[in-house]
N, C-alpha and C. Protein backbone atom coordinates (compact mmCIF):
# COMPACT_ATOMS: atom_id res chain seq x y z
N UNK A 1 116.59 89.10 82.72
CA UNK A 1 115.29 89.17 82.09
C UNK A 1 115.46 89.32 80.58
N UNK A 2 114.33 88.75 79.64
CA UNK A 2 114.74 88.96 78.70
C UNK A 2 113.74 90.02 78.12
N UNK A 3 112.80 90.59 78.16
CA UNK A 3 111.84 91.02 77.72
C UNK A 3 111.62 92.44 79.39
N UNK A 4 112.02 93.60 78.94
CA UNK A 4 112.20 94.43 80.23
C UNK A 4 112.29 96.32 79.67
N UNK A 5 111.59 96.78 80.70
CA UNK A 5 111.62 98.36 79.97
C UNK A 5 112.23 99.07 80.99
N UNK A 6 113.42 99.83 80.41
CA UNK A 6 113.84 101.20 81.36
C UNK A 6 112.94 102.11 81.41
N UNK A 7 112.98 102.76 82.68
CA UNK A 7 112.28 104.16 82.75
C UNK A 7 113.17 104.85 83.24
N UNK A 8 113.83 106.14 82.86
CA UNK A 8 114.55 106.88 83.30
C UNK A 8 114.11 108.40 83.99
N UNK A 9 114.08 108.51 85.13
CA UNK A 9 113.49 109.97 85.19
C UNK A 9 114.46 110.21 86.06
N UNK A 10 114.46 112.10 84.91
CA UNK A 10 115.27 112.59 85.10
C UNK A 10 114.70 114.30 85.02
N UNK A 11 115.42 114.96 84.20
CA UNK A 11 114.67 116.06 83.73
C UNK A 11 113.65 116.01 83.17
N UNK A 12 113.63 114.79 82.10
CA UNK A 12 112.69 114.62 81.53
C UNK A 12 112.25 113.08 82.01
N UNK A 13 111.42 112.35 80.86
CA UNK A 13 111.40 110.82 80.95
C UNK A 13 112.12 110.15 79.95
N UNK A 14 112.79 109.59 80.01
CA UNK A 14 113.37 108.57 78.68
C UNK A 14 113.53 107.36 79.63
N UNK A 15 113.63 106.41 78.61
CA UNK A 15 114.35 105.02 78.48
C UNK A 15 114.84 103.96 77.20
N UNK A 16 114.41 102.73 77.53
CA UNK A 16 114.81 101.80 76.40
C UNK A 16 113.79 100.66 76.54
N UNK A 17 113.28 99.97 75.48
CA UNK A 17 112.61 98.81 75.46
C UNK A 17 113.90 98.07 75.20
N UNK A 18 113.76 96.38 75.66
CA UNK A 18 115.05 95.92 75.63
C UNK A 18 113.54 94.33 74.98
N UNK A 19 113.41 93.44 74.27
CA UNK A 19 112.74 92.60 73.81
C UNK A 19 113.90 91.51 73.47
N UNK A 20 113.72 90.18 73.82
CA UNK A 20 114.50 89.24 73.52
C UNK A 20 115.70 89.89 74.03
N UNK A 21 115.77 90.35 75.11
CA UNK A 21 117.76 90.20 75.19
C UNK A 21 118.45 91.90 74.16
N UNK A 22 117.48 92.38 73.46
CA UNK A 22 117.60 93.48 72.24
C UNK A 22 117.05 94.80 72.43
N UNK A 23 118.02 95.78 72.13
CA UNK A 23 117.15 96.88 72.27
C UNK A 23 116.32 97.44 71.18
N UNK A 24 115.25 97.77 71.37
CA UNK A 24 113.86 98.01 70.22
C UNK A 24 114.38 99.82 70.18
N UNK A 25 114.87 99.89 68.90
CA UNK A 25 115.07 101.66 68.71
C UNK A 25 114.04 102.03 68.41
N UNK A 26 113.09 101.32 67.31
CA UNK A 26 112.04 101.54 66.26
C UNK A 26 112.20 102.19 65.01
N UNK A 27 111.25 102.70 64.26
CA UNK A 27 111.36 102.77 62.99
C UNK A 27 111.74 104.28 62.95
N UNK A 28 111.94 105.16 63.77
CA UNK A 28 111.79 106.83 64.03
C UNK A 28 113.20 106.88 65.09
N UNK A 29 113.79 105.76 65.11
CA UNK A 29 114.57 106.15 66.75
C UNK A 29 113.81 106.42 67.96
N UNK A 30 112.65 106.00 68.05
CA UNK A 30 111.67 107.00 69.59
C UNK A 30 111.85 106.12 70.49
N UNK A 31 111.46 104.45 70.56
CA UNK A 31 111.80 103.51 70.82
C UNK A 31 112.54 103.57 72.20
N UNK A 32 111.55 104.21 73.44
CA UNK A 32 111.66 104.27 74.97
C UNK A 32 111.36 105.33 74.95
N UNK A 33 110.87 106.38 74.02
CA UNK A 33 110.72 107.77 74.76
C UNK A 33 109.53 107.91 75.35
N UNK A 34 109.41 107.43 76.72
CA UNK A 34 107.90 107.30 77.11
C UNK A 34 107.96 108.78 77.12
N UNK A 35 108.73 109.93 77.90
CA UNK A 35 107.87 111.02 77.94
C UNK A 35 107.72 111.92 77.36
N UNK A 36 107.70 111.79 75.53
CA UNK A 36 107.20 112.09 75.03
C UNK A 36 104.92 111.51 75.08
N UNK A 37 105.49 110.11 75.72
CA UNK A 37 103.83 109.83 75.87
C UNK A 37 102.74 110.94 76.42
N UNK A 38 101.30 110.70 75.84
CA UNK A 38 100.90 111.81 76.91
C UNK A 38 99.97 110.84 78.02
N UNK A 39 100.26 111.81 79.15
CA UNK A 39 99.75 111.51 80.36
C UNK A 39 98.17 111.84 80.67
N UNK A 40 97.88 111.86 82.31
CA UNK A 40 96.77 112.59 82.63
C UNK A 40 96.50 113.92 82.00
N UNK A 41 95.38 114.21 81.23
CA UNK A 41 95.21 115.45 81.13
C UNK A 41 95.61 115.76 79.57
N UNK A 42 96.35 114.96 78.54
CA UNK A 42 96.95 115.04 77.94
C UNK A 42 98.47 116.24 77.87
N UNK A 43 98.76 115.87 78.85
CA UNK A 43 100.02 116.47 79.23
C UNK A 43 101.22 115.57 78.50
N UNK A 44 102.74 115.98 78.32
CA UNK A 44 103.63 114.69 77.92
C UNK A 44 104.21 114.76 79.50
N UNK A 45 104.46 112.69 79.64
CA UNK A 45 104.91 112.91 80.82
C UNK A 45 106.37 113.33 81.56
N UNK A 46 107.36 114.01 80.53
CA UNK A 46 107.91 114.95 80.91
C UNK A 46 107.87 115.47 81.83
N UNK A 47 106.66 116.21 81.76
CA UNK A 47 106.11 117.82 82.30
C UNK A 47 105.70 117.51 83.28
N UNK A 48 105.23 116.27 83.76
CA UNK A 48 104.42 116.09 84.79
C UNK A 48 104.60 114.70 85.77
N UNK A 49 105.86 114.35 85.38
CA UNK A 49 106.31 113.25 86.19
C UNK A 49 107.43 112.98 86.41
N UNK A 50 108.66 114.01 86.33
CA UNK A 50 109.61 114.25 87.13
C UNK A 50 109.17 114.65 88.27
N UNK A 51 110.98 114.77 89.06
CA UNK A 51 110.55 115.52 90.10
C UNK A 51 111.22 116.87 90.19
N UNK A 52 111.97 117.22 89.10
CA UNK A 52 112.66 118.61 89.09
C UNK A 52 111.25 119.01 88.07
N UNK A 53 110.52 119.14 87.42
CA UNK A 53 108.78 119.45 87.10
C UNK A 53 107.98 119.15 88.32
N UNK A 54 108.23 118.74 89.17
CA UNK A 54 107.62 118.40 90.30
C UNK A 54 107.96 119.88 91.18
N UNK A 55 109.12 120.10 90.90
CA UNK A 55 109.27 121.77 92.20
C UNK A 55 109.04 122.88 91.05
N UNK A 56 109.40 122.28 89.96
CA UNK A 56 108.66 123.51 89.14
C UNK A 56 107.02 123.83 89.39
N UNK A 57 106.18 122.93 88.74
CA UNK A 57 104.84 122.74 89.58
C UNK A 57 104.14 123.31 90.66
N UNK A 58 105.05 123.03 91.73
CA UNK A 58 104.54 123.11 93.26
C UNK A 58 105.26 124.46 93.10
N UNK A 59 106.29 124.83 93.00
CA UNK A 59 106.65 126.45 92.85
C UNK A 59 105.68 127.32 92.57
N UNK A 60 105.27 127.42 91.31
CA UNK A 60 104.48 128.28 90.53
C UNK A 60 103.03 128.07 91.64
N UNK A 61 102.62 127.01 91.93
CA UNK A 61 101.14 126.89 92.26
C UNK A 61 101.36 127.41 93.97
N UNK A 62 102.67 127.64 94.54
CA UNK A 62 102.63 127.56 95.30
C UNK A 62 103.82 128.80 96.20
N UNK A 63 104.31 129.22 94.90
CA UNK A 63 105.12 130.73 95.67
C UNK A 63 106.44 130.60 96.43
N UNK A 64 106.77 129.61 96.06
CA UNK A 64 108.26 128.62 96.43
C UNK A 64 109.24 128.83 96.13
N UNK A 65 110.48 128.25 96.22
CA UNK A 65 111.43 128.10 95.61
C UNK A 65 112.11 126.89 95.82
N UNK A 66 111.64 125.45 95.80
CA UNK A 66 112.00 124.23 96.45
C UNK A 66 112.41 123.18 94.91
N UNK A 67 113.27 122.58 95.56
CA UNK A 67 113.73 121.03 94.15
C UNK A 67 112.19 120.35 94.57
N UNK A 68 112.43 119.62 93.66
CA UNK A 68 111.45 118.06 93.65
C UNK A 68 112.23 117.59 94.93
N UNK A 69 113.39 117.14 94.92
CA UNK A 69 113.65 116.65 96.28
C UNK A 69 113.50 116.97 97.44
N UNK A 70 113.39 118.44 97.51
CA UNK A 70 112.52 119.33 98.72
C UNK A 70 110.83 118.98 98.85
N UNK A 71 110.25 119.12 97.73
CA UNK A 71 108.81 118.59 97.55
C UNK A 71 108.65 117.31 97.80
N UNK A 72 109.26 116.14 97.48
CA UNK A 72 109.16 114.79 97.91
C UNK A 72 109.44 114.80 99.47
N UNK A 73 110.44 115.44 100.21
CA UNK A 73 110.94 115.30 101.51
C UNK A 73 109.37 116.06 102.24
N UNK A 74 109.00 117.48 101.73
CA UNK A 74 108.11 117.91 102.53
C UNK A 74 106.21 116.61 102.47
N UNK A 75 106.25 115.80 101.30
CA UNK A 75 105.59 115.24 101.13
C UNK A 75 105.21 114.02 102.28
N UNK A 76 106.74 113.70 102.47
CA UNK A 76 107.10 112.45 103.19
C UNK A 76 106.50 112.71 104.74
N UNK A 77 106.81 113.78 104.91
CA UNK A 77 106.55 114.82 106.62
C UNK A 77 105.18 114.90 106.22
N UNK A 78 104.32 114.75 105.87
CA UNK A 78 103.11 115.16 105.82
C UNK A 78 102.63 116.40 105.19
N UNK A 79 103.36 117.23 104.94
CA UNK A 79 102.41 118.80 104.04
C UNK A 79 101.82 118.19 102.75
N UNK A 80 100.24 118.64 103.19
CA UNK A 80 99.48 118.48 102.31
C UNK A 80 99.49 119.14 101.06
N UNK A 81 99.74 120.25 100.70
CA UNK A 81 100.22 120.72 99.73
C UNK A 81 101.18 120.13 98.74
N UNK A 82 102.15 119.60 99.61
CA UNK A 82 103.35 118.53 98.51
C UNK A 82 102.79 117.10 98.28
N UNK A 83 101.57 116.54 99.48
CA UNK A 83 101.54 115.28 99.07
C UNK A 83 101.08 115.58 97.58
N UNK A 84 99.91 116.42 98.12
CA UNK A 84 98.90 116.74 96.12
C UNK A 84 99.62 116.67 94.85
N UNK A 85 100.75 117.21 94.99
CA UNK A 85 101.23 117.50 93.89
C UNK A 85 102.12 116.39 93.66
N UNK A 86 102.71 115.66 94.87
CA UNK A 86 103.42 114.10 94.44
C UNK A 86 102.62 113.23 94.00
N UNK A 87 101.38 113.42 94.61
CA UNK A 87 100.38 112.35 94.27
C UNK A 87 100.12 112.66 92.99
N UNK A 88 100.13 113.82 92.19
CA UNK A 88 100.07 113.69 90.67
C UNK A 88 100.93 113.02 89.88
N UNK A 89 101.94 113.45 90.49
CA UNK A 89 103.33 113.19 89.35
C UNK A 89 103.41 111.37 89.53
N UNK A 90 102.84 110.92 91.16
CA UNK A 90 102.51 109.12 90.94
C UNK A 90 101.89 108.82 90.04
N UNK A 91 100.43 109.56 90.21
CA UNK A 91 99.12 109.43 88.81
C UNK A 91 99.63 109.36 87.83
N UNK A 92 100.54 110.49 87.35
CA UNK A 92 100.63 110.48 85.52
C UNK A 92 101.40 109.52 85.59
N UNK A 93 102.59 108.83 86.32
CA UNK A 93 103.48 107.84 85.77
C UNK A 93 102.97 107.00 86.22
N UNK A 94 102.04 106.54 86.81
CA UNK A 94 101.48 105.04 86.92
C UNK A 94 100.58 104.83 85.45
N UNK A 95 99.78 106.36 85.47
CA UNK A 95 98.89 105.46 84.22
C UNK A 95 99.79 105.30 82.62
N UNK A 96 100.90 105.85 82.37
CA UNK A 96 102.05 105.89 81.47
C UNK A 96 102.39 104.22 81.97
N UNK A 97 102.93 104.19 82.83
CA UNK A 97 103.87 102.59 83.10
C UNK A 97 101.90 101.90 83.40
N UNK A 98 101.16 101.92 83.29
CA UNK A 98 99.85 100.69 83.15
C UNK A 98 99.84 100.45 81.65
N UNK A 99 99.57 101.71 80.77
CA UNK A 99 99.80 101.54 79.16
C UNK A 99 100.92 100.94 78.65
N UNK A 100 102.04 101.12 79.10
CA UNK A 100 102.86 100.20 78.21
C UNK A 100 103.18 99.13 78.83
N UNK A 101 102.52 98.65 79.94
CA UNK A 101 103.08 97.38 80.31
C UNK A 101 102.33 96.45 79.32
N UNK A 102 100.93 97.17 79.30
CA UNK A 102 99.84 96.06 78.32
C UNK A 102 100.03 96.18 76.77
N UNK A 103 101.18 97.79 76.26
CA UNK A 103 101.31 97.31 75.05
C UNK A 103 102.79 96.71 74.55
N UNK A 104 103.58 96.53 75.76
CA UNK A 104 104.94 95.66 75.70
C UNK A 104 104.61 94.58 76.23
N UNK A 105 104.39 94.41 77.14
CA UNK A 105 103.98 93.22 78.62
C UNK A 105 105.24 92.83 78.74
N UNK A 106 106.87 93.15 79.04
CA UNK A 106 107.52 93.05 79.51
C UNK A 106 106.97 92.22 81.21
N UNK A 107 108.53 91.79 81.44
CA UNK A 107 108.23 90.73 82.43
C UNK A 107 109.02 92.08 84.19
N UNK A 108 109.67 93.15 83.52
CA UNK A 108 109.27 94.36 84.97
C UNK A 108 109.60 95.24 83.89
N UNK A 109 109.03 96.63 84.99
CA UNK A 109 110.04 98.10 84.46
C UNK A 109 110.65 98.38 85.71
N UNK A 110 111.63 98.78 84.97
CA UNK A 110 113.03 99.22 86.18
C UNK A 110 113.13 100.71 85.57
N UNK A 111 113.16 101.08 87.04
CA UNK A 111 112.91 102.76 87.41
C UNK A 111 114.40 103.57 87.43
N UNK A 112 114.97 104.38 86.60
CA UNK A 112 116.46 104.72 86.63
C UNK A 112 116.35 105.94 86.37
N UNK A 113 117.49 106.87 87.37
CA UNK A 113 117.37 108.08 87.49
C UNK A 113 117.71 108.16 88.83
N UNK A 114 117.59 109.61 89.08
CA UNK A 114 117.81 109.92 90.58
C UNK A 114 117.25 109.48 91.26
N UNK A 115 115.53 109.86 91.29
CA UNK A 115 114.96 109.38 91.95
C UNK A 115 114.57 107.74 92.55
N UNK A 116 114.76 107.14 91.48
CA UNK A 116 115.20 105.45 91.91
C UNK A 116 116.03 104.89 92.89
N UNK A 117 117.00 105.79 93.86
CA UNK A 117 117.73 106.07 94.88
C UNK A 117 116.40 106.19 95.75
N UNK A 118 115.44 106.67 95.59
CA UNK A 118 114.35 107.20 97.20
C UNK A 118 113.44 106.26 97.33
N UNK A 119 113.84 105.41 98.27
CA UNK A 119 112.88 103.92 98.43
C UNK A 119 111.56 104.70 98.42
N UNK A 120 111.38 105.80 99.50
CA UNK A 120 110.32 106.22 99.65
C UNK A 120 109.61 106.86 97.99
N UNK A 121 109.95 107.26 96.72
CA UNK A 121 109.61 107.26 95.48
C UNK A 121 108.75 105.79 95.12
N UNK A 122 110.07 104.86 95.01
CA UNK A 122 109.30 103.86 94.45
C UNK A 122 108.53 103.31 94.89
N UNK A 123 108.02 102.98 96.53
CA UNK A 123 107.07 102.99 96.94
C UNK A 123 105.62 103.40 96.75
N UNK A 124 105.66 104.57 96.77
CA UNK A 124 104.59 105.64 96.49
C UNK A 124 104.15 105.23 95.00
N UNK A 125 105.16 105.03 93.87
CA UNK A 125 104.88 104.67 92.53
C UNK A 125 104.08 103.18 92.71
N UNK A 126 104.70 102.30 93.17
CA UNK A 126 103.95 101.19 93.37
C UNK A 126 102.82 101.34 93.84
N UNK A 127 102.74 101.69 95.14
CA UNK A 127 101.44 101.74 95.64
C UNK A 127 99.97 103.12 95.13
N UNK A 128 100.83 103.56 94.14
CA UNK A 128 100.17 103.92 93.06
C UNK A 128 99.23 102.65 92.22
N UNK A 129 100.65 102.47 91.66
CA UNK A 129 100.12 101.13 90.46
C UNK A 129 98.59 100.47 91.53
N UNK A 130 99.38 99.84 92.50
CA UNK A 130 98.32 99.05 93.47
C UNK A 130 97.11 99.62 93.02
N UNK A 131 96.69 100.96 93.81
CA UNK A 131 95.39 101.78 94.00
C UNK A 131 95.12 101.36 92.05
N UNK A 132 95.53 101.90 91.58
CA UNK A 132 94.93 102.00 89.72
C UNK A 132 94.29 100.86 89.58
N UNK A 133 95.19 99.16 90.22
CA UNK A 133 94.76 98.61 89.43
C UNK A 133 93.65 97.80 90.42
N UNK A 134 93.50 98.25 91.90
CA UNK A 134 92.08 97.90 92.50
C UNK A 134 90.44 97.74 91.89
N UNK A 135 90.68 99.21 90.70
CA UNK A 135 89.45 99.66 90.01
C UNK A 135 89.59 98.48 88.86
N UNK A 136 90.52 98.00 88.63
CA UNK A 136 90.58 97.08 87.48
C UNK A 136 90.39 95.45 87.77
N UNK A 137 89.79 95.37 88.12
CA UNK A 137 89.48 93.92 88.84
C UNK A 137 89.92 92.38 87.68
N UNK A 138 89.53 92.90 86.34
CA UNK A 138 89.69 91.79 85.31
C UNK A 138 90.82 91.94 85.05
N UNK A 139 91.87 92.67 85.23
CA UNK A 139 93.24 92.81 84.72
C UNK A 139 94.02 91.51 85.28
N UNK A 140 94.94 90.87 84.67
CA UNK A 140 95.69 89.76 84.87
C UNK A 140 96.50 89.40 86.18
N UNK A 141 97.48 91.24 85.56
CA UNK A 141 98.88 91.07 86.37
C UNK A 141 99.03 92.61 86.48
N UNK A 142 99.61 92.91 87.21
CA UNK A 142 100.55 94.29 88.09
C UNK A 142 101.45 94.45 87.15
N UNK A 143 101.89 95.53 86.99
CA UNK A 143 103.32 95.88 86.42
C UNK A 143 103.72 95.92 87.68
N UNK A 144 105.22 95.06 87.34
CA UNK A 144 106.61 94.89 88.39
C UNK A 144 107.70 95.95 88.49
N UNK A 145 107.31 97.13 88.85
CA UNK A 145 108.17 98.22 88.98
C UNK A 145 109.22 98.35 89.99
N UNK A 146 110.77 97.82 89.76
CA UNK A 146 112.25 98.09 90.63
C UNK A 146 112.52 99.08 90.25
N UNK A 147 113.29 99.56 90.88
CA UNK A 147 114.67 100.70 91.00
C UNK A 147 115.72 99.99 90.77
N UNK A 148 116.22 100.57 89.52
CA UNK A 148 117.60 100.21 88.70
C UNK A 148 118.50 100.03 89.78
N UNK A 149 119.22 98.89 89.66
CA UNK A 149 120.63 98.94 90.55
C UNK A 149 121.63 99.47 91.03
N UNK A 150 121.73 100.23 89.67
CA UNK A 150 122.84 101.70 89.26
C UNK A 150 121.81 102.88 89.68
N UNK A 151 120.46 103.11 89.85
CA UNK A 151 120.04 104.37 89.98
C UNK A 151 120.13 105.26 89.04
N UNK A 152 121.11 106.26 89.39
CA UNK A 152 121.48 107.48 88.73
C UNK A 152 122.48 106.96 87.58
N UNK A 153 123.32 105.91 87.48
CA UNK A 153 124.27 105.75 86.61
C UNK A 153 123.37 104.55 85.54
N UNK A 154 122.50 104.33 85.97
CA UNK A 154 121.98 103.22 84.52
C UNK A 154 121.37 103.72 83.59
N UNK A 155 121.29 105.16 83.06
CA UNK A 155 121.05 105.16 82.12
C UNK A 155 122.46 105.41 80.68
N UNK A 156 123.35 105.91 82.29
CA UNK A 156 124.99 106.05 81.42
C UNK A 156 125.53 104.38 81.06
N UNK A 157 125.20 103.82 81.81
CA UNK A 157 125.93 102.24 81.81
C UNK A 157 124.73 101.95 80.35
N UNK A 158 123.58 102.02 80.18
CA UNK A 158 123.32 101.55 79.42
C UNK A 158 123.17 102.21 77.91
N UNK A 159 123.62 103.62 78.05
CA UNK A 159 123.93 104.46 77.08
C UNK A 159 125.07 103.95 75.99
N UNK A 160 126.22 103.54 76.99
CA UNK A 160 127.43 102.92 76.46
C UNK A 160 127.47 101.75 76.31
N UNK A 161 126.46 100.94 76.48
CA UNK A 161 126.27 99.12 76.32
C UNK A 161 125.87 99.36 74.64
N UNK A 162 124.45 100.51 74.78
CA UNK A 162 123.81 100.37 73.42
C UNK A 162 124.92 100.82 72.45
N UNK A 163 126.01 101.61 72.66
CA UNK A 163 126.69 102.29 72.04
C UNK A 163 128.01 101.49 71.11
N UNK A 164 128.54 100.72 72.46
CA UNK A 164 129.37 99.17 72.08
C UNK A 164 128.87 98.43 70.83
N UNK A 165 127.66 98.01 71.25
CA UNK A 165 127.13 97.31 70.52
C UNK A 165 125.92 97.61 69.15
């Protein structure tokens, strides 16, 4: 692809705009930091669209002591309590990845991080996007959201590509 955005979630959110084959740093270095963006609520999506902020979250609201990967697994089983709170952390990163698809229009975003390993994640993210963009009837096109190849290692593989070069 030549025109394509990383999303990395992790602790936080980062990635890379990649335009023509190039990576876009910008004029500040920020140049992929979606989660510095703000989300639902004006939250940054950091805070609210991981999934290690995801057991933080559901902890506090909920008297816990569980990972995001505990919260996604109890989600998957049905507890209503974890879907709620997954179903947020879909919300804020769908409407984050709807905004910059329309102000990059990249041709996908590829999802990198741990969670890009849990078919059942990117699913849920998609069929996020889906639901958002039902209400949007005049909109063109979908953002094309994969799971990085590497997963957990593409943001190191591409740490050291940008670094090479």
């Amino acid at each position: 692809m030549n025109n394509v955005l990383f999303v990395v979630i992790g602790t936080g959110v980062g990635g890379a705009v990649v335009i023509n084959r190039q990576i876009v740093h910008g004029s500040h270095l920020y140049g992929g930091e979606f989660g510095m963006m703000l989300a639902l609520e004006n939250q940054q999506l950091s805070k609210v669209g991981t999934a290690v902020h995801l057991g933080q979250n559901y902890n506090d609201k909920y008297d816990n002591n569980l990972s995001g990967r505990e919260v996604l697994e109890l989600a998957y089983k049905g507890d209503k309590n974890a879907m709620k709170e997954v179903q947020k952390m879909y919300d804020n990163l769908a409407h984050v990845i709807y905004n910059i698809q329309f102000g990059i229009d990249p041709e996908a975003i590829i999802i990198g991080g741990g969670v890009s390993a849990n078919t059942n994640f990117i699913k849920g993210l998609n069929q996020t996007l889906q639901n958002l963009m039902i209400n949007l009837r005049d909109i063109p096109i979908t953002p094309q959201v994969k799971a990085a190849e590497l997963h957990n290692d593409a943001n190191l593989v591409g740490a050291a590509y940008n670094f090479y070069n």
